[in-house]
PDB file of N, CA and C in Angstrom:
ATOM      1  N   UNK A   1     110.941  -6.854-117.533  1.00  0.00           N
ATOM      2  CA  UNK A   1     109.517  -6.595-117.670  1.00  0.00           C
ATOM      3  C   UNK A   1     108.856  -7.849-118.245  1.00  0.00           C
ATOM      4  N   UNK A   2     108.060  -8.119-117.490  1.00  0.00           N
ATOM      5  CA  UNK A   2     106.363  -9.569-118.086  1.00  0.00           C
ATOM      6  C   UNK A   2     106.625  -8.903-119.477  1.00  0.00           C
ATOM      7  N   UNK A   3     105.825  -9.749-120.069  1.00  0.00           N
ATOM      8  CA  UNK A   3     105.176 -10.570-121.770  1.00  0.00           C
ATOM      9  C   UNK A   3     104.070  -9.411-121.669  1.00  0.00           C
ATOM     10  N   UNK A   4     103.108  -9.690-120.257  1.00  0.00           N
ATOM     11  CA  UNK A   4     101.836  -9.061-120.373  1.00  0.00           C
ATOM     12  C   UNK A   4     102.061  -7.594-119.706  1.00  0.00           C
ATOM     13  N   UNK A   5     103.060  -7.182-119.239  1.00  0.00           N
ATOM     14  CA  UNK A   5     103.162  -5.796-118.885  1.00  0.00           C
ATOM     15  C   UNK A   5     103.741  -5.340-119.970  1.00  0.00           C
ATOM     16  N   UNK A   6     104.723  -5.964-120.767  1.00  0.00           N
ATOM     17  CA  UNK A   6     105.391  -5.524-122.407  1.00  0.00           C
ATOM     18  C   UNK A   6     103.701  -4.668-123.539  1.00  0.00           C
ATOM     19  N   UNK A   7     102.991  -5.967-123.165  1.00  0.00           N
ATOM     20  CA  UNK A   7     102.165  -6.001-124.086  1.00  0.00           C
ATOM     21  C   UNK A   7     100.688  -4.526-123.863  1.00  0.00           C
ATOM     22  N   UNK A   8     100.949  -5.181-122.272  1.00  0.00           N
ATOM     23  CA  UNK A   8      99.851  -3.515-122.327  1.00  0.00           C
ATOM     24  C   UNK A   8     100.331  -2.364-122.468  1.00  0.00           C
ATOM     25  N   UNK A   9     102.001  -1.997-122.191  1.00  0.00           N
ATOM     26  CA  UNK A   9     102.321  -0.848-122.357  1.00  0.00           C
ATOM     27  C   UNK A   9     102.378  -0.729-123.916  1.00  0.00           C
ATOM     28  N   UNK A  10     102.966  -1.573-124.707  1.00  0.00           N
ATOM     29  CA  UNK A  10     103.020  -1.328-126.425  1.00  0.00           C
ATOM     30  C   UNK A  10     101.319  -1.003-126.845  1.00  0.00           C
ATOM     31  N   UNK A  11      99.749  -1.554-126.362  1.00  0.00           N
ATOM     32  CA  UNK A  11      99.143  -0.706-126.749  1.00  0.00           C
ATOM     33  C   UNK A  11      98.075   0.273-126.177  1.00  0.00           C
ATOM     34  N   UNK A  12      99.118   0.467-125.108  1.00  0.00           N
ATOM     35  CA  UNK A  12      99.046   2.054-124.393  1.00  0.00           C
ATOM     36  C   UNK A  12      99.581   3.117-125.336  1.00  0.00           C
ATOM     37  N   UNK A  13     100.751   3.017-125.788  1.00  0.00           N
ATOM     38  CA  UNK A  13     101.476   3.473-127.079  1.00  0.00           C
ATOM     39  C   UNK A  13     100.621   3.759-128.045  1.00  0.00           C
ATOM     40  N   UNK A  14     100.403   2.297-129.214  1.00  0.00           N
ATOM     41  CA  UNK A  14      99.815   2.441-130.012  1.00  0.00           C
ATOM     42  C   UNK A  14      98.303   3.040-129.502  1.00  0.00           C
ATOM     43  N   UNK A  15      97.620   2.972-129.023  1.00  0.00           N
ATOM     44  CA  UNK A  15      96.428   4.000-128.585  1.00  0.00           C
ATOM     45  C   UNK A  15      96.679   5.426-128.510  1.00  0.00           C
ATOM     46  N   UNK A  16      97.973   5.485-127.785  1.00  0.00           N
ATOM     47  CA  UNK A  16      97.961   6.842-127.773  1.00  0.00           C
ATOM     48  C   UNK A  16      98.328   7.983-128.871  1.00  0.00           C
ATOM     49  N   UNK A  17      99.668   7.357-129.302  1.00  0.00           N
ATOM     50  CA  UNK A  17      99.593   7.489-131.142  1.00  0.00           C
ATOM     51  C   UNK A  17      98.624   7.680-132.268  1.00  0.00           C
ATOM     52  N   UNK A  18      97.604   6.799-131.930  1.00  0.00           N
ATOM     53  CA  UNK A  18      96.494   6.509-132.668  1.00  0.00           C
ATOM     54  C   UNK A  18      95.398   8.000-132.619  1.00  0.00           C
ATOM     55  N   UNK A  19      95.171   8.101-130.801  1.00  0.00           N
ATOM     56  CA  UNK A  19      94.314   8.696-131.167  1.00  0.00           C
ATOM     57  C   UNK A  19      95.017  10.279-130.813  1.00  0.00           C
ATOM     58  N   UNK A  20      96.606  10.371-131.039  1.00  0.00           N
ATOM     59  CA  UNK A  20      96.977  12.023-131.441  1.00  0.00           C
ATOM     60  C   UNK A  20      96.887  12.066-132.923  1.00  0.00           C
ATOM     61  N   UNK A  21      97.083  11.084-133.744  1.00  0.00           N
ATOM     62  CA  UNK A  21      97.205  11.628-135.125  1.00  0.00           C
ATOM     63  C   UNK A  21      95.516  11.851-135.610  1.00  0.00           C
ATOM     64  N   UNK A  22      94.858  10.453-134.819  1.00  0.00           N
ATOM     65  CA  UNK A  22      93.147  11.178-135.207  1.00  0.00           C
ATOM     66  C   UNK A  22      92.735  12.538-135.053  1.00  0.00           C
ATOM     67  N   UNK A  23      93.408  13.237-134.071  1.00  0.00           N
ATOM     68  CA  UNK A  23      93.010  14.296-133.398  1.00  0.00           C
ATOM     69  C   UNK A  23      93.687  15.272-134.193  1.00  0.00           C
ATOM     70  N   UNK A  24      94.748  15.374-134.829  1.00  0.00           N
ATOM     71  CA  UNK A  24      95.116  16.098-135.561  1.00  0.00           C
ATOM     72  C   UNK A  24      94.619  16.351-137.437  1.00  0.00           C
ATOM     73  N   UNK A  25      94.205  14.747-137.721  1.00  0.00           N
ATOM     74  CA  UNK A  25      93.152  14.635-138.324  1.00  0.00           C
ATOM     75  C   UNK A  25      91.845  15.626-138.576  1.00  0.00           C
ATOM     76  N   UNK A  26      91.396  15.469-137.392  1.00  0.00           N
ATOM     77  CA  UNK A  26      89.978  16.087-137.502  1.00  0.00           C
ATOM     78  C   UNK A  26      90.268  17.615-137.427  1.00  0.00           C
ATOM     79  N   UNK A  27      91.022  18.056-136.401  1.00  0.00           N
ATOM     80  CA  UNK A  27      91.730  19.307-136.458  1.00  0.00           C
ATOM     81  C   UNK A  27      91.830  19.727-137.619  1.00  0.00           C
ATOM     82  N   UNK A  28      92.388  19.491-138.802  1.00  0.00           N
ATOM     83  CA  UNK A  28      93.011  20.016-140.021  1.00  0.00           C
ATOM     84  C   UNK A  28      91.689  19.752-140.621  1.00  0.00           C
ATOM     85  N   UNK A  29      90.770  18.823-140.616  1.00  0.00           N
ATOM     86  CA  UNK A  29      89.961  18.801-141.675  1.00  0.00           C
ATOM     87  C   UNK A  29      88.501  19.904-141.200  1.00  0.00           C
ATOM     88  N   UNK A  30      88.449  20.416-139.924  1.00  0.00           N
ATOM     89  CA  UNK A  30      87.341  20.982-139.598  1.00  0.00           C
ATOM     90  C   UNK A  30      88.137  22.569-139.907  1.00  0.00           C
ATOM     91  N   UNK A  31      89.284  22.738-139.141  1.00  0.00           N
ATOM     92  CA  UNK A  31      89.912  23.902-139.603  1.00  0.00           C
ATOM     93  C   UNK A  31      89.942  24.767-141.184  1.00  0.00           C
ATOM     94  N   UNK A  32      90.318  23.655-142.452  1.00  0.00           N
ATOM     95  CA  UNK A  32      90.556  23.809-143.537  1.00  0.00           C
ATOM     96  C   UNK A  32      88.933  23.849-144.318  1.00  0.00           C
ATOM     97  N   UNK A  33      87.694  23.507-143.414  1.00  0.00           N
ATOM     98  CA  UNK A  33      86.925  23.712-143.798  1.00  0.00           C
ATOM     99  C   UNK A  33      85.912  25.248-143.498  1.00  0.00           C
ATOM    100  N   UNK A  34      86.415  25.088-141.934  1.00  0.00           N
ATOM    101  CA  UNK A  34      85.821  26.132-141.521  1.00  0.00           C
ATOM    102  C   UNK A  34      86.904  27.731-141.916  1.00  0.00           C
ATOM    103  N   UNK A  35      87.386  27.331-142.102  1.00  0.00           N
ATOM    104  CA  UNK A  35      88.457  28.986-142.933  1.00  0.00           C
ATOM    105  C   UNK A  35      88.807  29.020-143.858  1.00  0.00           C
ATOM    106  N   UNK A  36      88.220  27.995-144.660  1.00  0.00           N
ATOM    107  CA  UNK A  36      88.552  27.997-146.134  1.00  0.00           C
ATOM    108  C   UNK A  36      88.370  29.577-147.012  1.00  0.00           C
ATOM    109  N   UNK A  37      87.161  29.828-146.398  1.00  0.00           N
ATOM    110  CA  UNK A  37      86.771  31.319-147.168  1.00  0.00           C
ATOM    111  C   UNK A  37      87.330  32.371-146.751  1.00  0.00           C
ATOM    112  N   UNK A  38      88.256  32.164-145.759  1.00  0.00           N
ATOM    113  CA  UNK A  38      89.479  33.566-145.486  1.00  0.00           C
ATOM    114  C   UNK A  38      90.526  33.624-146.149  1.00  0.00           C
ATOM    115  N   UNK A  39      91.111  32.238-146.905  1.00  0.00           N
ATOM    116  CA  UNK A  39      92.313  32.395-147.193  1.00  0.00           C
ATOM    117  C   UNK A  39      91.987  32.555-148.762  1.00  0.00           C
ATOM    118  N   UNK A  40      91.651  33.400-149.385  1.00  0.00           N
ATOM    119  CA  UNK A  40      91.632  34.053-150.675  1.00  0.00           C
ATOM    120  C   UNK A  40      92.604  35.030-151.247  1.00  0.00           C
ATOM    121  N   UNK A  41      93.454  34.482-151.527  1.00  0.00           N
ATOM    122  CA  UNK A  41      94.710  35.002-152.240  1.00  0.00           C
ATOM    123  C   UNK A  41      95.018  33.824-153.710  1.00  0.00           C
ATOM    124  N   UNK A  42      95.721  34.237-154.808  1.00  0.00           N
ATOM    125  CA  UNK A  42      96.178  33.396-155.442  1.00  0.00           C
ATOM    126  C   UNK A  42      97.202  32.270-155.508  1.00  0.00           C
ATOM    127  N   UNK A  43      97.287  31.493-155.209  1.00  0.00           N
ATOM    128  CA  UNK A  43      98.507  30.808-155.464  1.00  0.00           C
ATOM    129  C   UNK A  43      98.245  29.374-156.496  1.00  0.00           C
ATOM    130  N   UNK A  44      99.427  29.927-157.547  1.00  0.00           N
ATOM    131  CA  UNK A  44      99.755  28.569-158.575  1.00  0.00           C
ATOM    132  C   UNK A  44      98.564  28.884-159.423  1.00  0.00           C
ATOM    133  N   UNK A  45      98.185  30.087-159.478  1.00  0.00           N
ATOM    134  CA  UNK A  45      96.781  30.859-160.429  1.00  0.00           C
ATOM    135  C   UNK A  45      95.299  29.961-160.041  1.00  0.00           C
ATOM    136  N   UNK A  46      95.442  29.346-158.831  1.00  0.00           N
ATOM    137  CA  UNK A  46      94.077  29.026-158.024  1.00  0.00           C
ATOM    138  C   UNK A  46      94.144  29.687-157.006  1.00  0.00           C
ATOM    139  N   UNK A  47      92.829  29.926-156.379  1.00  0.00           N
ATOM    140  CA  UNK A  47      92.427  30.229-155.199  1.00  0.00           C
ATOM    141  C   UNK A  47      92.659  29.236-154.041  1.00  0.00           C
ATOM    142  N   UNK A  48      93.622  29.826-152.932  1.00  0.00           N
ATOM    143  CA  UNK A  48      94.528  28.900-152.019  1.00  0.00           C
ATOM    144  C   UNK A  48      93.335  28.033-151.106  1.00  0.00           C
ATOM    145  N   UNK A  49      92.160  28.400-151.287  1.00  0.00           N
ATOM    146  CA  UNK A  49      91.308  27.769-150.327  1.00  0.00           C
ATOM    147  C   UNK A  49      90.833  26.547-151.221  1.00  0.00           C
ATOM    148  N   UNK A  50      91.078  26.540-152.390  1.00  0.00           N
ATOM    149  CA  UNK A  50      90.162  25.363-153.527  1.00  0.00           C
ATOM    150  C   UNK A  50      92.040  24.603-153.106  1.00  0.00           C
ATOM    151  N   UNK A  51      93.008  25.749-153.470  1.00  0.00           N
ATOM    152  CA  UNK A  51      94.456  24.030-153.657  1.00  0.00           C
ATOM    153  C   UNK A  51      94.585  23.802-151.840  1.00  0.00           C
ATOM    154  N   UNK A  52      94.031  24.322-151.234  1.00  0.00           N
ATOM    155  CA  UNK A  52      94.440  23.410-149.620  1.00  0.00           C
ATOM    156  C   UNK A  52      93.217  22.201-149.510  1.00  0.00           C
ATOM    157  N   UNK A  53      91.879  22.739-150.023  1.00  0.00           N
ATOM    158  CA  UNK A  53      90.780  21.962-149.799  1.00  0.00           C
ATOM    159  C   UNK A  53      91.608  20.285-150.555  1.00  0.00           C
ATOM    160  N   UNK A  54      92.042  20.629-152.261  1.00  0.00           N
ATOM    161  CA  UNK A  54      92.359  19.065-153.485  1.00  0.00           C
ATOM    162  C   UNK A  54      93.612  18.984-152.837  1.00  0.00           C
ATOM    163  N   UNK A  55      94.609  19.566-152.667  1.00  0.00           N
ATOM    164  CA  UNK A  55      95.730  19.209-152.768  1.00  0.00           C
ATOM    165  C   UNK A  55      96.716  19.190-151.293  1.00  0.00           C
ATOM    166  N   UNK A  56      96.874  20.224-150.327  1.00  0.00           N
ATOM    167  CA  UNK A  56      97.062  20.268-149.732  1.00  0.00           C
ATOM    168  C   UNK A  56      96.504  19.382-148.852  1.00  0.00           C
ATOM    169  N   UNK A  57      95.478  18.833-148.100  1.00  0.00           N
ATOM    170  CA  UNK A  57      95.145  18.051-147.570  1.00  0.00           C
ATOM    171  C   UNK A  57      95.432  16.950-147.845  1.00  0.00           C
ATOM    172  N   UNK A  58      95.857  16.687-149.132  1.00  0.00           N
ATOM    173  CA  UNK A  58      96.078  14.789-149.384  1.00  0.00           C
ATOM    174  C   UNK A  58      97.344  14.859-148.924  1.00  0.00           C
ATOM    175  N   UNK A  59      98.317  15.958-149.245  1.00  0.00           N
ATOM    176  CA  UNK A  59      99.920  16.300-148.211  1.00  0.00           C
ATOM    177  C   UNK A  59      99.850  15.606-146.985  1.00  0.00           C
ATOM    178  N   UNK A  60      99.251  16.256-146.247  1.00  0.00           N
ATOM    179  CA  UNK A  60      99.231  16.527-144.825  1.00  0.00           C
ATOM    180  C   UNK A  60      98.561  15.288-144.516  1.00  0.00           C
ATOM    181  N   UNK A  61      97.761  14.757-145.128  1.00  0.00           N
ATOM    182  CA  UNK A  61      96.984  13.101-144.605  1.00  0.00           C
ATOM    183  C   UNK A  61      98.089  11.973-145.383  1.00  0.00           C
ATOM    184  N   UNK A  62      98.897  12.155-145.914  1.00  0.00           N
ATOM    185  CA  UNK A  62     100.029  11.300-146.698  1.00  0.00           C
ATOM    186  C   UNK A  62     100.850  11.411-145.487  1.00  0.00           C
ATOM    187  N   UNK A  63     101.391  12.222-144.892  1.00  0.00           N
ATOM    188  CA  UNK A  63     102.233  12.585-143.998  1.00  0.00           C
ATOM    189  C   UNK A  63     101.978  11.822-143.086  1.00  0.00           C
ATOM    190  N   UNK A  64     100.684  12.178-142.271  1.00  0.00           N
ATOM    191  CA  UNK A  64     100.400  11.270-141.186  1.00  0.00           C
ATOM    192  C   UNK A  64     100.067   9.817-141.279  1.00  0.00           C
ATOM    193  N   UNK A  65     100.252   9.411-142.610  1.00  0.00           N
ATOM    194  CA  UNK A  65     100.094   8.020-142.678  1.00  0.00           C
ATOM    195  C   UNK A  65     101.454   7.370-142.640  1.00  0.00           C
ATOM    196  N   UNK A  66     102.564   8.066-143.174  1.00  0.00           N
ATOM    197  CA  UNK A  66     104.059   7.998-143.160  1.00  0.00           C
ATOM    198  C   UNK A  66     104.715   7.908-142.005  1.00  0.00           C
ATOM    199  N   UNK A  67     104.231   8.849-140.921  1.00  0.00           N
ATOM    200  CA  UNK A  67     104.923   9.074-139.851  1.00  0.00           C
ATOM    201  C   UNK A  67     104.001   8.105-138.774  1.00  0.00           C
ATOM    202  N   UNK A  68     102.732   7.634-139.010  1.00  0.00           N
ATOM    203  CA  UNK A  68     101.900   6.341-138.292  1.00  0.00           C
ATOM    204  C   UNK A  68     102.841   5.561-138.534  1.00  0.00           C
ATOM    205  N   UNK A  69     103.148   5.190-139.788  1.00  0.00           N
ATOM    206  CA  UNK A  69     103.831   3.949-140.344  1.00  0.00           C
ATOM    207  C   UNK A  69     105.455   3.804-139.674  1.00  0.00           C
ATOM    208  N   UNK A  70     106.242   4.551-140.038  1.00  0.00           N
ATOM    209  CA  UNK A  70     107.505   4.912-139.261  1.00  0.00           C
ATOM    210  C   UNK A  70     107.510   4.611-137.601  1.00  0.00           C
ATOM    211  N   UNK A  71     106.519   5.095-137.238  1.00  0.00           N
ATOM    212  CA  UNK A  71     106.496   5.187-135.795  1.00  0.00           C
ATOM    213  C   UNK A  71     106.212   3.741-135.088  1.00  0.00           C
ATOM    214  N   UNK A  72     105.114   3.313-136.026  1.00  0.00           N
ATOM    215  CA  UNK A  72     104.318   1.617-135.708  1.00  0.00           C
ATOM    216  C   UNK A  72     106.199   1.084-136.141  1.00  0.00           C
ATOM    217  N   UNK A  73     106.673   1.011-136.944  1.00  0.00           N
ATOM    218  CA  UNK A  73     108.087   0.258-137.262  1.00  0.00           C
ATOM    219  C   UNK A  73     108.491   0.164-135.851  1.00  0.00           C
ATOM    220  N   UNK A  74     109.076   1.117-135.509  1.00  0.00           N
ATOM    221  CA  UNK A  74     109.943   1.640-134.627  1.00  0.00           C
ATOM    222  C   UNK A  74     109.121   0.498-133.397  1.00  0.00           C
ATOM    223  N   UNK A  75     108.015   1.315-133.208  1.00  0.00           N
ATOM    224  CA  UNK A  75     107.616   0.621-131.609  1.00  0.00           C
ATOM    225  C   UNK A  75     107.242  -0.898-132.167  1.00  0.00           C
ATOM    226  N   UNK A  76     107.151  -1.891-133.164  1.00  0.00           N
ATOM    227  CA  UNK A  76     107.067  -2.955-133.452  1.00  0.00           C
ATOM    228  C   UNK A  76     108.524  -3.614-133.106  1.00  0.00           C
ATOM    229  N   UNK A  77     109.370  -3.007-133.321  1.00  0.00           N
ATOM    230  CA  UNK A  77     110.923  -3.508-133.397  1.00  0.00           C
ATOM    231  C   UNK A  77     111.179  -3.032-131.942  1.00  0.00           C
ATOM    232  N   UNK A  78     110.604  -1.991-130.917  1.00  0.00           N
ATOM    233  CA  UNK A  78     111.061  -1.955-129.768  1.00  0.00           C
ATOM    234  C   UNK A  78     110.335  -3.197-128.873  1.00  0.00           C
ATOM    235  N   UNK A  79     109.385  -3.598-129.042  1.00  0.00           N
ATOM    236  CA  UNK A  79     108.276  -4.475-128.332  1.00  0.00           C
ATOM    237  C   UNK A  79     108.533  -5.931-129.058  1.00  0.00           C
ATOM    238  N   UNK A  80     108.831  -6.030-129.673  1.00  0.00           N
ATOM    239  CA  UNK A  80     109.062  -7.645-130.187  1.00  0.00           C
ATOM    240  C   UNK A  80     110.172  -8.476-130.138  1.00  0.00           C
ATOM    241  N   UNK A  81     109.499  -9.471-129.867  1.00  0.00           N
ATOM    242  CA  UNK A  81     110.301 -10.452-128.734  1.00  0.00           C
ATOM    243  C   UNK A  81     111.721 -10.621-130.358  1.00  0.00           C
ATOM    244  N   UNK A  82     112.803 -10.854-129.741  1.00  0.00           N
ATOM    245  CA  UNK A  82     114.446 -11.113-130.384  1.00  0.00           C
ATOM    246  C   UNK A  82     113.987 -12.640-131.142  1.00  0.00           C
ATOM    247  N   UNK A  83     114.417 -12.206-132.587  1.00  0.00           N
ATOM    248  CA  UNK A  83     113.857 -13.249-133.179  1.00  0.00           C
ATOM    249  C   UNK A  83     115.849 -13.829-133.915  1.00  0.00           C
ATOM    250  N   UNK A  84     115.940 -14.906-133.977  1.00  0.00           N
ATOM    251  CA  UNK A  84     116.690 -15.716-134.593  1.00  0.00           C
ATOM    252  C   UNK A  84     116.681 -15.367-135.978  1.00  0.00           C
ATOM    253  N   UNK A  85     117.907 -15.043-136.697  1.00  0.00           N
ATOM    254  CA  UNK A  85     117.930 -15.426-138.318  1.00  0.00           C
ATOM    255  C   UNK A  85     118.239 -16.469-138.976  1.00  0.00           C
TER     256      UNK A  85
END
């Protein structure tokens, strides 16, 4: 495979990566907003809609920054040219 067919498929990749985790992004943050007021039960002696709004969400956006990161590794080390030590 070309340099320049390497290169458009790696950010065909990264685009596409990019914009599933955005999408899951916005997903969780319109979701957790818009049903926040159903999930009223206790947990950890707060109301589960106040600990998903502070706490739970920084989880789940930590996550997807982890698994961006992991993933960018991976396809950086599959797409880059064999380097000499």
């Amino acid at each position: 495979m070309s340099t320049p067919e390497k290169h458009r498929l790696y950010w065909r990749r990264v685009v596409r990566l990019t914009l599933l985790l955005l999408a899951v992004w916005l997903v969780l943050t319109i979701a957790l907003s818009v049903f926040a007021r159903e999930l009223s039960f206790a947990f950890f002696g707060w109301p589960f809609s106040f600990w998903m709004a502070s706490q739970g969400a920084l989880f789940i956006f930590c996550a997807l920054v982890w698994g961006y990161s992991l993933r960018m590794d991976r396809l950086d080390d599959e797409y880059s040219p064999a380097q000499d030590d």
